[in-house]
N, C-alpha and C. Protein backbone atom coordinates (compact mmCIF):
# COMPACT_ATOMS: atom_id res chain seq x y z
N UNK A 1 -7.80 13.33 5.45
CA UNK A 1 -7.31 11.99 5.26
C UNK A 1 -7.96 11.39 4.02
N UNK A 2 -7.08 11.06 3.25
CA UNK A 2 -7.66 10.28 1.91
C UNK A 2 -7.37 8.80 2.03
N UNK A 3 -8.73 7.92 1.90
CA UNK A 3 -8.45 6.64 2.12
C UNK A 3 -9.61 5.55 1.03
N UNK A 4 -8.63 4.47 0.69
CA UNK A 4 -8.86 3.76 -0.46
C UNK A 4 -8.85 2.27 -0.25
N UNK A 5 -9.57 1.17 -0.70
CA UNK A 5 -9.26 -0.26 -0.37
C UNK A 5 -8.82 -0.78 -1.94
N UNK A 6 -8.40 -1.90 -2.09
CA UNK A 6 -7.55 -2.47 -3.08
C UNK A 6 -7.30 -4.29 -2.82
N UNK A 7 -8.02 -4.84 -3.78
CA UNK A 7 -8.13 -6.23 -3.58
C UNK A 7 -6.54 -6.84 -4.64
N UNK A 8 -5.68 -7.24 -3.84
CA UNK A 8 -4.66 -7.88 -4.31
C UNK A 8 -4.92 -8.59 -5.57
N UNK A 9 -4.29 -8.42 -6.39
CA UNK A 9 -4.66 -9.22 -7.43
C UNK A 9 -3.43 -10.45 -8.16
N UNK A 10 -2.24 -10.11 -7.65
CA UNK A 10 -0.97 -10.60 -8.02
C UNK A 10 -1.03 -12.44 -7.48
N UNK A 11 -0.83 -13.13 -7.94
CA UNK A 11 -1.06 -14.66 -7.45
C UNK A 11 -0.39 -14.99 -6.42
N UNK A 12 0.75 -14.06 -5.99
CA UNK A 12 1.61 -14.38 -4.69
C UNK A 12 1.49 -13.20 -3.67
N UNK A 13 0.51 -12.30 -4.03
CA UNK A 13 -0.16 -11.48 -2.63
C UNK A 13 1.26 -10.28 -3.10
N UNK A 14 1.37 -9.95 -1.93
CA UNK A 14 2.13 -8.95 -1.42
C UNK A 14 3.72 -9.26 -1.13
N UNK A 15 4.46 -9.83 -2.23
CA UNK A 15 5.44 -10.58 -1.19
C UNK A 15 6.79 -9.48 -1.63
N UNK A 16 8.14 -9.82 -1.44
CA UNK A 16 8.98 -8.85 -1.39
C UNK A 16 8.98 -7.84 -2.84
N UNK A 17 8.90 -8.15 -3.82
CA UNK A 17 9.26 -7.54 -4.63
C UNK A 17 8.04 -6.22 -4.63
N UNK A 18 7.14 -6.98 -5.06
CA UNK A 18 5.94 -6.07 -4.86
C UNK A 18 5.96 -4.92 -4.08
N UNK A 19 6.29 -5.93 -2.54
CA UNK A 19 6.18 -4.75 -1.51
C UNK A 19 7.48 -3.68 -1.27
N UNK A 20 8.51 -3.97 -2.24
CA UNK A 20 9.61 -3.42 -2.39
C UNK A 20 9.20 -2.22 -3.19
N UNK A 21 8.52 -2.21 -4.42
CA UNK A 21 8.25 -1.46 -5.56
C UNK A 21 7.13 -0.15 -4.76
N UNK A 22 5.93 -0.93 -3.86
CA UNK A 22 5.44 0.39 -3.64
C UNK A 22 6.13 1.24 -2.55
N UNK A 23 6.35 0.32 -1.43
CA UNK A 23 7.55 1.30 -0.48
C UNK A 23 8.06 2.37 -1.24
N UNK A 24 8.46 1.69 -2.44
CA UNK A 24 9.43 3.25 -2.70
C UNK A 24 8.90 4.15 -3.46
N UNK A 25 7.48 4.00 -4.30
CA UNK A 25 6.29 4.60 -4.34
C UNK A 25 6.07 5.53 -3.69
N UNK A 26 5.68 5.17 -2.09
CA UNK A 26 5.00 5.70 -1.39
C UNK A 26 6.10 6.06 -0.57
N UNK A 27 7.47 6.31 -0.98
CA UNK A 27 8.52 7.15 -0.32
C UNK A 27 8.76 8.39 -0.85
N UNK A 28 7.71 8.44 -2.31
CA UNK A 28 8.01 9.65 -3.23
C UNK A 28 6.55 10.61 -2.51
N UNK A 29 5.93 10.34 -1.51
CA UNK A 29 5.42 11.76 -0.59
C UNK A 29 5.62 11.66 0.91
N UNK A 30 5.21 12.87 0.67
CA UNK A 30 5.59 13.24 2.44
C UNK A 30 3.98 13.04 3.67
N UNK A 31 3.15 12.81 2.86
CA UNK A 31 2.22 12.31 3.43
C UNK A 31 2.45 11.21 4.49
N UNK A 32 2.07 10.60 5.61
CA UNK A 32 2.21 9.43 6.26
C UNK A 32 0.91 8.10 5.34
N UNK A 33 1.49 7.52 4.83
CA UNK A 33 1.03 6.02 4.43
C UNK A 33 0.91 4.70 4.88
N UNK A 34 -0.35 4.70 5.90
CA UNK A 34 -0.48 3.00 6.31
C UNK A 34 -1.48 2.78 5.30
N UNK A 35 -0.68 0.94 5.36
CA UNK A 35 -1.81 -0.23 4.71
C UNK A 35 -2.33 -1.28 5.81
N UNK A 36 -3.45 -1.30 5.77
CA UNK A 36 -4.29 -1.67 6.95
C UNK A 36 -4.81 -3.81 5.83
N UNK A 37 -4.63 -4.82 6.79
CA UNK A 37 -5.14 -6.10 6.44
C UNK A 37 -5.08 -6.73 7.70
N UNK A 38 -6.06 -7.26 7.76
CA UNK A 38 -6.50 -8.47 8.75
C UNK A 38 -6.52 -8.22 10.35
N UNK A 39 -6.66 -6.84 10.62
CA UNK A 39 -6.61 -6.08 11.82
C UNK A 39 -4.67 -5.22 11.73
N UNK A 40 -3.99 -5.72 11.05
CA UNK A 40 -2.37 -5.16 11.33
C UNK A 40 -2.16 -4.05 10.32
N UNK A 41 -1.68 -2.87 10.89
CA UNK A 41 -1.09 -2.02 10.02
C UNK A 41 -0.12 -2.32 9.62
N UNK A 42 1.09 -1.08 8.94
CA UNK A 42 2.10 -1.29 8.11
C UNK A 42 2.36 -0.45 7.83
N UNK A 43 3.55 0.35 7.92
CA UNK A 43 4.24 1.69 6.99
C UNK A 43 4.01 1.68 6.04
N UNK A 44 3.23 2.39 4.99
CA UNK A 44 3.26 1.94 3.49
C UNK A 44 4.55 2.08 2.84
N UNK A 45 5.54 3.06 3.38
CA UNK A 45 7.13 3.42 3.17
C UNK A 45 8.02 2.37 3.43
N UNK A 46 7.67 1.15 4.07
CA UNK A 46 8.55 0.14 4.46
C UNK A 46 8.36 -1.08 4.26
N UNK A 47 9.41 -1.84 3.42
CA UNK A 47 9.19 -3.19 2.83
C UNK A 47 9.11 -4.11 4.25
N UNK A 48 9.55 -4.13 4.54
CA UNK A 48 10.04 -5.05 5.83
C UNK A 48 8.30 -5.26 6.49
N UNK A 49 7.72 -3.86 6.80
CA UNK A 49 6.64 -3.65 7.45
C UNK A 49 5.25 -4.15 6.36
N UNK A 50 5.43 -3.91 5.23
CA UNK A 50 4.25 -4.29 4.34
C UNK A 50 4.48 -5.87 4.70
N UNK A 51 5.67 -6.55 5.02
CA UNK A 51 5.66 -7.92 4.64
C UNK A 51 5.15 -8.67 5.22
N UNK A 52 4.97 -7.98 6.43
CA UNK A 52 4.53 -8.50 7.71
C UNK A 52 2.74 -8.88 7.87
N UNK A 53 1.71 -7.89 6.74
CA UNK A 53 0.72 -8.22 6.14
C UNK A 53 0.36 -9.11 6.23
N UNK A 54 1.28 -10.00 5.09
CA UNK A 54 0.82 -11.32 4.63
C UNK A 54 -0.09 -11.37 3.91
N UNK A 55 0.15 -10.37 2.95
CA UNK A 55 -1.48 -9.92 2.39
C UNK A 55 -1.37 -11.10 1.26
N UNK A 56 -2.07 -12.09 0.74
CA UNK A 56 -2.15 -13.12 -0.38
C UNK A 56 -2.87 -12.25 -1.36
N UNK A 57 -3.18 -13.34 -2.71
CA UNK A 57 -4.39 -12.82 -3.45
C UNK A 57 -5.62 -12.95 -3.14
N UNK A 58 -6.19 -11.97 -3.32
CA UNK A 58 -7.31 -11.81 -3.28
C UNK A 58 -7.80 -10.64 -1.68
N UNK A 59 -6.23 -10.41 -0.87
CA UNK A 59 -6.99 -9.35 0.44
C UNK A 59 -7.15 -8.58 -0.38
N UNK A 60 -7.90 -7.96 0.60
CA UNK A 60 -8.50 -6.36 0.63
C UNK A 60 -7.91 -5.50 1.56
N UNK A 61 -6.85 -4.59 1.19
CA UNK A 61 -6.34 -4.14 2.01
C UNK A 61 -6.74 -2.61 2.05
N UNK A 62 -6.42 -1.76 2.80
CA UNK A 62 -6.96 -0.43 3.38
C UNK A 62 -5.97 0.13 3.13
N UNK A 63 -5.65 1.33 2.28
CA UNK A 63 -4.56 2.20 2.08
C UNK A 63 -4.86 3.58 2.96
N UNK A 64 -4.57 3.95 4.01
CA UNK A 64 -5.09 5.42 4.96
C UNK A 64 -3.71 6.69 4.40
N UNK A 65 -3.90 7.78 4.19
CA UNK A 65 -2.95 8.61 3.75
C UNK A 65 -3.38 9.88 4.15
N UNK A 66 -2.36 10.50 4.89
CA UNK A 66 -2.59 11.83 5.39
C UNK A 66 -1.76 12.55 5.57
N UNK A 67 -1.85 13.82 5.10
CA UNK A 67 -0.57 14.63 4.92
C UNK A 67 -0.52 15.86 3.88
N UNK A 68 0.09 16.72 3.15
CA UNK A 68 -0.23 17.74 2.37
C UNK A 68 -0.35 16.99 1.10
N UNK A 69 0.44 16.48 0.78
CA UNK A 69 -0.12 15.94 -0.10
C UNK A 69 -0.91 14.27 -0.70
N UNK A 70 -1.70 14.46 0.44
CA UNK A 70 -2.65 12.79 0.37
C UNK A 70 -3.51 12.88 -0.88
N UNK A 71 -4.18 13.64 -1.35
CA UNK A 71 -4.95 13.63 -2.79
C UNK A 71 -3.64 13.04 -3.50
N UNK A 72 -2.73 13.66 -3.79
CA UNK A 72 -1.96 13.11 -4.97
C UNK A 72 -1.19 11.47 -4.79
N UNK A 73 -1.09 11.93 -3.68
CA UNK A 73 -0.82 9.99 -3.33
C UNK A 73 -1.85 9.02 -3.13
N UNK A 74 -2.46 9.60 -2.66
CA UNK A 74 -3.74 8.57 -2.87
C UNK A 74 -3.82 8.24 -4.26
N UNK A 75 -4.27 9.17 -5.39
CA UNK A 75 -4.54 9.13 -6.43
C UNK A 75 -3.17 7.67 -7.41
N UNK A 76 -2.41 8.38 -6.74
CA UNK A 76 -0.93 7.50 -7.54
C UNK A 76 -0.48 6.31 -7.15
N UNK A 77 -1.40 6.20 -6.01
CA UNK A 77 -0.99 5.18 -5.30
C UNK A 77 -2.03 3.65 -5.95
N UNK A 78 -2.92 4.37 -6.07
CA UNK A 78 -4.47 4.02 -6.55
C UNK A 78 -3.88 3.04 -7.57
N UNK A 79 -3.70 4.03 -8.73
CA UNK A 79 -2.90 3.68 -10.11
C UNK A 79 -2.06 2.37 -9.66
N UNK A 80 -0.71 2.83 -8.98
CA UNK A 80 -0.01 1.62 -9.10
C UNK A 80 -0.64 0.34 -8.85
N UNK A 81 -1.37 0.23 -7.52
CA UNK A 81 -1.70 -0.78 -7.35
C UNK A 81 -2.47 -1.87 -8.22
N UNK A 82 -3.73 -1.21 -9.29
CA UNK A 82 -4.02 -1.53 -10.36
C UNK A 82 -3.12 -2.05 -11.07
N UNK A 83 -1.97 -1.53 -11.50
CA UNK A 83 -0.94 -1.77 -12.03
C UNK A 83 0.20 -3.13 -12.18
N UNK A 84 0.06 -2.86 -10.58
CA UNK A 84 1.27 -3.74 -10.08
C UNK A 84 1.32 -4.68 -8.44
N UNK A 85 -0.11 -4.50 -8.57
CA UNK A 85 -0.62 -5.52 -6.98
C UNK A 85 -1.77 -6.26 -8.01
């Protein structure tokens, strides 16, 4: 299991678009991807389910990834979020 935290940085948290962009991110492995905030998980594969978060700026959220290929998603996942959270 490869697992990573990530402090929101976007001024409106996690809200659809965002959580639209990594869903489909994290639809490009076959690994299973939860994002863990404020005790609630979340499909990392599903907008609907990230939204439910409520992650604002500034959480800290828990990315857990496991699967054949969790190094490489972890790793890419890492990236985006820098990127684009």
């Amino acid at each position: 299991m490869e697992q990573f935290d990530f402090v929101v940085a976007n001024p409106v948290g996690i809200h659809a678009r965002p959580a639209m962009l990594l869903a489909q991110e994290a639809r490009r492995f076959q690994s299973r991807i939860q994002v863990e905030y404020g005790g609630r998980k979340a499909n990392g594969k599903n907008m609907a389910s990230l939204l439910t978060l409520r992650a604002d700026q500034g959480a800290k959220v828990s990315f857990l990834i496991e699967g054949g290929d969790e190094k490489e998603a972890a790793k890419h996942l890492n990236n985006f979020c820098i990127h684009n959270l």
